[in-house]
C-alpha atoms as a PDB file:
ATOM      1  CA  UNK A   1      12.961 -19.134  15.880  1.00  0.00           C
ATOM      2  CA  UNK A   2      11.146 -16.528  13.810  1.00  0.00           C
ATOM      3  CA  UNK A   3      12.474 -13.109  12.497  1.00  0.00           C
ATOM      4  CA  UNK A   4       9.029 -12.343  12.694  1.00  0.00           C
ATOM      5  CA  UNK A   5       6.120 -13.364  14.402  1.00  0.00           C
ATOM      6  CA  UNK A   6       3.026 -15.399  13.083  1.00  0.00           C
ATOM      7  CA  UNK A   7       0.484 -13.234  11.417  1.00  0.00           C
ATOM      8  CA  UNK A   8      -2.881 -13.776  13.096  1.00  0.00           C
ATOM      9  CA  UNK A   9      -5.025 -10.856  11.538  1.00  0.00           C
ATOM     10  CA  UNK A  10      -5.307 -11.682   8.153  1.00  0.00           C
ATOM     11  CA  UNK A  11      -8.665 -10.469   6.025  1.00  0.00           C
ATOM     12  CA  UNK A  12     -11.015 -12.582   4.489  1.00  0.00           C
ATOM     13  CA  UNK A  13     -10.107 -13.258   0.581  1.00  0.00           C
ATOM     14  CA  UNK A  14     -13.529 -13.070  -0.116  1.00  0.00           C
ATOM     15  CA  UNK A  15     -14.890  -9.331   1.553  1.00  0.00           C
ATOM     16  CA  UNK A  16     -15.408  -7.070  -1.660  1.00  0.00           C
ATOM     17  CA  UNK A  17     -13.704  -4.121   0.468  1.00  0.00           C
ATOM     18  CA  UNK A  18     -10.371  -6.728   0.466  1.00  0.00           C
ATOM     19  CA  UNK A  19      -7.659  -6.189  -2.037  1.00  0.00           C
ATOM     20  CA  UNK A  20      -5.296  -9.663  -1.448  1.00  0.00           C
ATOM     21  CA  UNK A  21      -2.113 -10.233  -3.044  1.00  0.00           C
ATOM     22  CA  UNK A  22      -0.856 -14.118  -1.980  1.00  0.00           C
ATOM     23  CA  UNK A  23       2.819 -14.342  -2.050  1.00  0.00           C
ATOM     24  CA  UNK A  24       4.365 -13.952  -5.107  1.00  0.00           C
ATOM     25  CA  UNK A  25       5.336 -11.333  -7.474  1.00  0.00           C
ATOM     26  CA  UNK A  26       2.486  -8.852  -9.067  1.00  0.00           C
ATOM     27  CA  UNK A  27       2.264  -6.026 -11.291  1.00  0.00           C
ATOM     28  CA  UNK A  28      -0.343  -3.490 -11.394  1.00  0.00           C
ATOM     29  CA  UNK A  29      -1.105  -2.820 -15.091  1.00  0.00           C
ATOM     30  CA  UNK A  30      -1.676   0.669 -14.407  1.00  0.00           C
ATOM     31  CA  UNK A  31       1.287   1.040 -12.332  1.00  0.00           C
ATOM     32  CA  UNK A  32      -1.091   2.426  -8.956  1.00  0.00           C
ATOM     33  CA  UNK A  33      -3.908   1.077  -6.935  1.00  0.00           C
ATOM     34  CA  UNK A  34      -6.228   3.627  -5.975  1.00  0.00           C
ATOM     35  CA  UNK A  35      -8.199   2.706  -2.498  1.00  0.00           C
ATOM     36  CA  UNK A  36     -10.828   4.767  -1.263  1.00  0.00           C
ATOM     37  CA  UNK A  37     -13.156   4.342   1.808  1.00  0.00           C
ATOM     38  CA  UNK A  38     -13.402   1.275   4.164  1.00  0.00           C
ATOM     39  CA  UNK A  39     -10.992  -0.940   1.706  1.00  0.00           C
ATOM     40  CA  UNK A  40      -7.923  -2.600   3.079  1.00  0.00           C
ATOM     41  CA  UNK A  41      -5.094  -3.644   0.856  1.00  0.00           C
ATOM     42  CA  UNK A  42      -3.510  -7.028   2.086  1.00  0.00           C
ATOM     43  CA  UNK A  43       0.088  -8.264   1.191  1.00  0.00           C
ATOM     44  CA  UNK A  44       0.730 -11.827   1.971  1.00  0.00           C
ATOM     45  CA  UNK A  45       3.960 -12.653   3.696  1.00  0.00           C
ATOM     46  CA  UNK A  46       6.224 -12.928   0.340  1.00  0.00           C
ATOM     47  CA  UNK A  47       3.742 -10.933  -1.824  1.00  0.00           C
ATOM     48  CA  UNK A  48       5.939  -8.598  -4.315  1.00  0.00           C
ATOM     49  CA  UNK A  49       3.808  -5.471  -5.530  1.00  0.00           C
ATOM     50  CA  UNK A  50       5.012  -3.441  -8.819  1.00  0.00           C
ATOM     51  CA  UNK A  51       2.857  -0.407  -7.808  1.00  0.00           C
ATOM     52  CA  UNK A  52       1.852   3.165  -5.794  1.00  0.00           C
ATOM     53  CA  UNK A  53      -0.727   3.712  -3.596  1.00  0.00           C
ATOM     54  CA  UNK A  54      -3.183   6.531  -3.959  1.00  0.00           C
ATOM     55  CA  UNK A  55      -5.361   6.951  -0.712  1.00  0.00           C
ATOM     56  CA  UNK A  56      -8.690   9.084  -1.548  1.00  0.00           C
ATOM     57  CA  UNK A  57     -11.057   8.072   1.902  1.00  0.00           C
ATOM     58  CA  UNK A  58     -11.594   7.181   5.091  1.00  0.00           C
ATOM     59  CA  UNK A  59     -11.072   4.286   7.149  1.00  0.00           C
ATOM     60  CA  UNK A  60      -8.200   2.254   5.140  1.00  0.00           C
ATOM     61  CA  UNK A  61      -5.850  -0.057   5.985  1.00  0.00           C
ATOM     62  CA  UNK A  62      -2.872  -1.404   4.094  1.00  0.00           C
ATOM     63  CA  UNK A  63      -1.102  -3.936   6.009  1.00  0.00           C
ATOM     64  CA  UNK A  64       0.738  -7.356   6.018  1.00  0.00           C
ATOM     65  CA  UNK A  65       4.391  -8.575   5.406  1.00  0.00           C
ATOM     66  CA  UNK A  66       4.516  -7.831   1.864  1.00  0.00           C
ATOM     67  CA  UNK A  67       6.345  -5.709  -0.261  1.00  0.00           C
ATOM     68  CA  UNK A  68       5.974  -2.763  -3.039  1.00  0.00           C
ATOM     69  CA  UNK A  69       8.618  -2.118  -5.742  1.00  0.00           C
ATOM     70  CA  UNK A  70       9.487   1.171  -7.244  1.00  0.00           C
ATOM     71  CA  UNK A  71       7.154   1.115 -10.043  1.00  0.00           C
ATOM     72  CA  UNK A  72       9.353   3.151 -12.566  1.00  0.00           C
ATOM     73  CA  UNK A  73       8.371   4.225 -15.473  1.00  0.00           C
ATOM     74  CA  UNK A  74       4.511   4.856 -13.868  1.00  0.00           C
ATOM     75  CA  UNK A  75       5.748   7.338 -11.343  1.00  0.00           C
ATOM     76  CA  UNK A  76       3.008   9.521 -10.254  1.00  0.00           C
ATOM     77  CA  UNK A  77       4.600  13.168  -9.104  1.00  0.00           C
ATOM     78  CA  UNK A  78       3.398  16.228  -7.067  1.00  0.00           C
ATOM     79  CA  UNK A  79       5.406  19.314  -8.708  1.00  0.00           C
ATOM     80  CA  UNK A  80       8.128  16.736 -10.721  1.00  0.00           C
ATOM     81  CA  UNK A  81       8.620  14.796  -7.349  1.00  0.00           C
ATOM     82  CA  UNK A  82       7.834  10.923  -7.517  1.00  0.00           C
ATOM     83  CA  UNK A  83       6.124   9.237  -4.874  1.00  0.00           C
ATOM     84  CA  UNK A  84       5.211   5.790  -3.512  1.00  0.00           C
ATOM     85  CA  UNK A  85       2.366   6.282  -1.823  1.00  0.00           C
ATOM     86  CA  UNK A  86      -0.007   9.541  -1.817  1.00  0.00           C
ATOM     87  CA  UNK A  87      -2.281  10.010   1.157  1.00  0.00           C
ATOM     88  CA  UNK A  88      -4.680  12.540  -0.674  1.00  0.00           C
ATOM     89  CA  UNK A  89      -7.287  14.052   2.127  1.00  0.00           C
ATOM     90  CA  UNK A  90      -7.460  10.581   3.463  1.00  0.00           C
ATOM     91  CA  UNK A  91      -8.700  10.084   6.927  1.00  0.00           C
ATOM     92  CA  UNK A  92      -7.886   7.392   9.698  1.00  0.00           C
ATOM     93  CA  UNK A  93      -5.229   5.508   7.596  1.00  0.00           C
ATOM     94  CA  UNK A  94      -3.119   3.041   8.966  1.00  0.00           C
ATOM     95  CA  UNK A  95      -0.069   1.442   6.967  1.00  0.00           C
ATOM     96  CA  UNK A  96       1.764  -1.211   8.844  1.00  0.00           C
ATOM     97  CA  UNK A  97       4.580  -3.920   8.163  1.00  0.00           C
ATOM     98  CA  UNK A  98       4.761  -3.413   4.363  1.00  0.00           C
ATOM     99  CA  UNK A  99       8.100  -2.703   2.909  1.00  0.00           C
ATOM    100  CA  UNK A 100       8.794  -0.045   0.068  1.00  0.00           C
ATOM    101  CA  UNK A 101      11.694  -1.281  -1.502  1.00  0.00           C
ATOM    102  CA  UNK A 102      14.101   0.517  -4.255  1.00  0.00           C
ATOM    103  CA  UNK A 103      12.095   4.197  -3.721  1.00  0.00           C
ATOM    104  CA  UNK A 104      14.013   6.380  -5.532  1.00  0.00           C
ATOM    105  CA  UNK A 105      12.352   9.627  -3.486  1.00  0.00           C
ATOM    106  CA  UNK A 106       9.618   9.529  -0.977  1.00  0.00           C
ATOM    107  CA  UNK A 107       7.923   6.784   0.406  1.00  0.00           C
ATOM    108  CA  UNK A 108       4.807   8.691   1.748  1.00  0.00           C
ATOM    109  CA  UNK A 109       3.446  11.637   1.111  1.00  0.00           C
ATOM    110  CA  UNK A 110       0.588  13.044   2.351  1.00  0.00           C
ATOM    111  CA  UNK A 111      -1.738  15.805   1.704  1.00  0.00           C
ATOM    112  CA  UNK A 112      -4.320  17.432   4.213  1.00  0.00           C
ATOM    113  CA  UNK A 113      -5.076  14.042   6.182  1.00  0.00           C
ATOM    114  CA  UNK A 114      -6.394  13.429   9.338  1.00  0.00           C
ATOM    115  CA  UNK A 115      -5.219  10.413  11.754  1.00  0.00           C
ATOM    116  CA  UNK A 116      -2.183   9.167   9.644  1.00  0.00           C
ATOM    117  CA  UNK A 117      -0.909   6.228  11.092  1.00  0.00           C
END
């Protein structure tokens, strides 16, 4: 019996678009990944990320069964409020099956996108 079922769409390691965290806990030294056009941001089932998202493009993806951690003290804010992940005139965007866990405000936020999914 699975909570979940098998994924089956995993990216290739190896495509220089791919950012892949394996399972495991990580810590952006910056405190946010910034992804701009045609990357995809991969979280391996058990993959713990300390860090926000900033989405400047089109065509990205951040997907798998993976997780992203309030990154405090590296909050990045728009007018004092703290956010996980900024959608910033991003286009065709699709987040699915990550977690946000411990957010202390918003999870998403987005700003003059197009095709948010």
């Amino acid at each position: 019996i699975f909570a979940e079922a098998p994924e089956t769409n995993r990216p290739d390691k190896n495509d220089p678009n791919v950012i892949y965290y394996e399972a495991g806990y990580h810590e952006v030294e910056t405190g946010v990944i910034n992804l701009e056009s045609n990357q995809i941001l991969y979280l391996e089932p058990g993959a713990l990320l300390k860090s926000r998202l900033n989405v400047n493009g089109k065509n990205v993806k951040v997907y798998g069964r993976g997780a992203f951690l309030e990154s405090s003290p590296t909050r990045l804010t728009i007018g004092g409020t703290a956010y996980m992940c900024m959608l910033n005139n991003a286009e065709d965007v699709l987040i699915e099956d990550v977690r946000f866990l411990d957010a202390h405000t918003y999870n998403i936020v987005t700003n003059d996108g197009k095709n948010l999914n």
